[in-house]
C-alpha atoms as a PDB file:
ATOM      1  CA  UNK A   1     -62.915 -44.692  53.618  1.00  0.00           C
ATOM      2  CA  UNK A   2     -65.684 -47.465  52.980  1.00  0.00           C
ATOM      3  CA  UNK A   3     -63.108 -49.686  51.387  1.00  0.00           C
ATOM      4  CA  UNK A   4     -60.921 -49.633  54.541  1.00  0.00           C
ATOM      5  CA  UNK A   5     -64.606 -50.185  56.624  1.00  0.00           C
ATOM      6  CA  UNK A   6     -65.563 -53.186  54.641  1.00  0.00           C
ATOM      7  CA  UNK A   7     -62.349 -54.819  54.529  1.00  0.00           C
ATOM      8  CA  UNK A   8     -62.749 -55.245  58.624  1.00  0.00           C
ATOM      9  CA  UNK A   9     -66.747 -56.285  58.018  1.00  0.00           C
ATOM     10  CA  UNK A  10     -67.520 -60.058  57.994  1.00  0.00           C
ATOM     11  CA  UNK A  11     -69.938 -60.368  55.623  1.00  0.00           C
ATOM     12  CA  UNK A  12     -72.264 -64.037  54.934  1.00  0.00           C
ATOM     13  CA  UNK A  13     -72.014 -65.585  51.978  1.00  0.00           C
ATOM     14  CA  UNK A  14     -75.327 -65.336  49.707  1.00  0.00           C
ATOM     15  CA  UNK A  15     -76.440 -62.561  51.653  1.00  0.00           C
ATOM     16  CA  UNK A  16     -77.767 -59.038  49.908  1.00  0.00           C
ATOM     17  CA  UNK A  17     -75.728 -56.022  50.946  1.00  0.00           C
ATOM     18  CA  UNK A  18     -75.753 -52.647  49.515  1.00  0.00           C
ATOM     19  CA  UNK A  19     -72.893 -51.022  49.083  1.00  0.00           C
ATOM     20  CA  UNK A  20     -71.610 -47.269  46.581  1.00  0.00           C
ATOM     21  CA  UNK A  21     -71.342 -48.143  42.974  1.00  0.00           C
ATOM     22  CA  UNK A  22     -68.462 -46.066  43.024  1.00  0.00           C
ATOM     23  CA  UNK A  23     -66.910 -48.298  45.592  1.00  0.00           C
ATOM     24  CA  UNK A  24     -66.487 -51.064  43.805  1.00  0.00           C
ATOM     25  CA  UNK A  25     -63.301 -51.998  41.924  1.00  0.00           C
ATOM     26  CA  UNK A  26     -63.312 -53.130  38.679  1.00  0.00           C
ATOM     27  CA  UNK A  27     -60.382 -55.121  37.826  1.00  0.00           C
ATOM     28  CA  UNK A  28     -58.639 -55.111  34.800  1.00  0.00           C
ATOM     29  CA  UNK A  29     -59.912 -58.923  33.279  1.00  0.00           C
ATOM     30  CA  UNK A  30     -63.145 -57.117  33.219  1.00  0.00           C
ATOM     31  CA  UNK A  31     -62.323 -54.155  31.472  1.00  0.00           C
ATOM     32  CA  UNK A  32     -59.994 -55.542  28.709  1.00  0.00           C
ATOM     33  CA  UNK A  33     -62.815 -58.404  27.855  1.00  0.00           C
ATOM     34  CA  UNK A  34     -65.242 -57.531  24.976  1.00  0.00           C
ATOM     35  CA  UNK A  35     -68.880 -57.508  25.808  1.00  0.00           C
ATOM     36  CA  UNK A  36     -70.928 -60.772  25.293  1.00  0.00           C
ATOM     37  CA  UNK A  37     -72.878 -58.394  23.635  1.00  0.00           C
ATOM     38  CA  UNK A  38     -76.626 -61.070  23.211  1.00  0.00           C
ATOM     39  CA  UNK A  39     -75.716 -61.508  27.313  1.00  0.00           C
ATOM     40  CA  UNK A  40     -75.693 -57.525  27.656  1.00  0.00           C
ATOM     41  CA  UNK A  41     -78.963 -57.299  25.660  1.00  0.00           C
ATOM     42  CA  UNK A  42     -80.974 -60.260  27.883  1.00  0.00           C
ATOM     43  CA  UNK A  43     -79.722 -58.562  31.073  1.00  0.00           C
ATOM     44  CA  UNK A  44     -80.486 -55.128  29.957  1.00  0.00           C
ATOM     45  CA  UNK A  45     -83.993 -56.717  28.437  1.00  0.00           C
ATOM     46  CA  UNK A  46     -84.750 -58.661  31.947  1.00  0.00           C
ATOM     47  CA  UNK A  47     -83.829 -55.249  33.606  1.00  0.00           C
ATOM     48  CA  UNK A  48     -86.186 -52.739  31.820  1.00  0.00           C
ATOM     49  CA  UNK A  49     -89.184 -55.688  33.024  1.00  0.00           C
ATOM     50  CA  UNK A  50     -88.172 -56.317  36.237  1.00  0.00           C
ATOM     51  CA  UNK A  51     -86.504 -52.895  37.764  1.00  0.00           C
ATOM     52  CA  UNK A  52     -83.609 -55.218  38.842  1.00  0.00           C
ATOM     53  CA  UNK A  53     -80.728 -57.612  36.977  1.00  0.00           C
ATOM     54  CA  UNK A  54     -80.877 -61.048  36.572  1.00  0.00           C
ATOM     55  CA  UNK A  55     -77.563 -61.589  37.602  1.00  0.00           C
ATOM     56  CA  UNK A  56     -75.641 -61.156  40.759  1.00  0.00           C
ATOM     57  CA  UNK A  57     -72.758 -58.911  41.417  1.00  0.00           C
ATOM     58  CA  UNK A  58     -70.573 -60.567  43.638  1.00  0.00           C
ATOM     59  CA  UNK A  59     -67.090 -58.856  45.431  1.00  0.00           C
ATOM     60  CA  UNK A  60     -64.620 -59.969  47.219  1.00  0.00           C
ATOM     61  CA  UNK A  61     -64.448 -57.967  50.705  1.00  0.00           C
ATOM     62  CA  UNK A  62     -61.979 -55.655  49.106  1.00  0.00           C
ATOM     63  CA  UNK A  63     -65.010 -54.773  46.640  1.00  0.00           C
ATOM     64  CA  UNK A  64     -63.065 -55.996  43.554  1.00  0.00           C
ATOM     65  CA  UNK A  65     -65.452 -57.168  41.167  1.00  0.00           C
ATOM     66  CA  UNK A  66     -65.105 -61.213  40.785  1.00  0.00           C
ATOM     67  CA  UNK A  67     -68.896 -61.571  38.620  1.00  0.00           C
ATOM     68  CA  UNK A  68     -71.648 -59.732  37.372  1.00  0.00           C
ATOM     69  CA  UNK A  69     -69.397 -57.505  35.212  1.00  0.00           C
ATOM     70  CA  UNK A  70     -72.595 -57.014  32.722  1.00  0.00           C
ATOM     71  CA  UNK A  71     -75.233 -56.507  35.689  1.00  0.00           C
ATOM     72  CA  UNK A  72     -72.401 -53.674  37.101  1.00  0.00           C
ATOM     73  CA  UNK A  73     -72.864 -51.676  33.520  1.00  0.00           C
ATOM     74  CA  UNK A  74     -76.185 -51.474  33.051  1.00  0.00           C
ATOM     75  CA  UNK A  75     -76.612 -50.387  36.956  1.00  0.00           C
ATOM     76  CA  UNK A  76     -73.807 -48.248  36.523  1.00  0.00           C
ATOM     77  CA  UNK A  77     -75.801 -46.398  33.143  1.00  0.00           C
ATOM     78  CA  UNK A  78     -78.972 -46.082  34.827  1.00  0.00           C
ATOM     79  CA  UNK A  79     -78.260 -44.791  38.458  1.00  0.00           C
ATOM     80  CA  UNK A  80     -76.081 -41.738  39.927  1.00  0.00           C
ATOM     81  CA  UNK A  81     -72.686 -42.145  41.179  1.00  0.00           C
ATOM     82  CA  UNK A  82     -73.776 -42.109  44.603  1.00  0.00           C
ATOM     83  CA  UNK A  83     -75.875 -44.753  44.518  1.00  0.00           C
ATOM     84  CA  UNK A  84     -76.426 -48.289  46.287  1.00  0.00           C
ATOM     85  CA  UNK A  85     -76.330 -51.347  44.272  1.00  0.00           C
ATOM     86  CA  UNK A  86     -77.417 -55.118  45.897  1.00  0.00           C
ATOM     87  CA  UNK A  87     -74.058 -57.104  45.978  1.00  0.00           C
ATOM     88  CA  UNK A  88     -73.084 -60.426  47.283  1.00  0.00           C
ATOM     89  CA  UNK A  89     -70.219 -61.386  48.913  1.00  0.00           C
ATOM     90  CA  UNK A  90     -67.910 -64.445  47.828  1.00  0.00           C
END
């Protein structure tokens, strides 16, 4: 049901919106790449100081992934299914 809301939504660009973690889509580019693994590690470093990623996680307003594949994993390890995550829209 959110997917259908948000694809109606008119979101602005570079704007912060918090959406399910279990909404968004992964496609399958991200999950057939291997991990930049010394990317993973400074993200998951600069998270564990700062409570929040370096990177942005940007969607398209179907809420397919298009970046921050690496800032989606680590959110997705530390927080419930249920949760909110910041994302931007492109």
């Amino acid at each position: 049901m959110g997917i259908l809301k948000n694809m109606f939504k008119r979101y602005k660009k570079n704007t912060e919106y918090l959406v399910n973690i279990e909404d968004v889509i992964i496609p399958n580019k991200f999950l057939e790449e291997r991990t930049n693994m010394k990317q993973y590690s400074q993200e998951w470093h600069y998270y564990l100081q700062n409570k929040h990623c370096a990177t942005k996680i940007v969607v398209n307003k179907k809420l397919e992934l298009v970046d921050g594949y690496i800032s989606y994993k680590i959110l997705a390890s530390v927080l419930d299914d249920n949760a909110k995550i910041p994302v931007y829209f492109c």
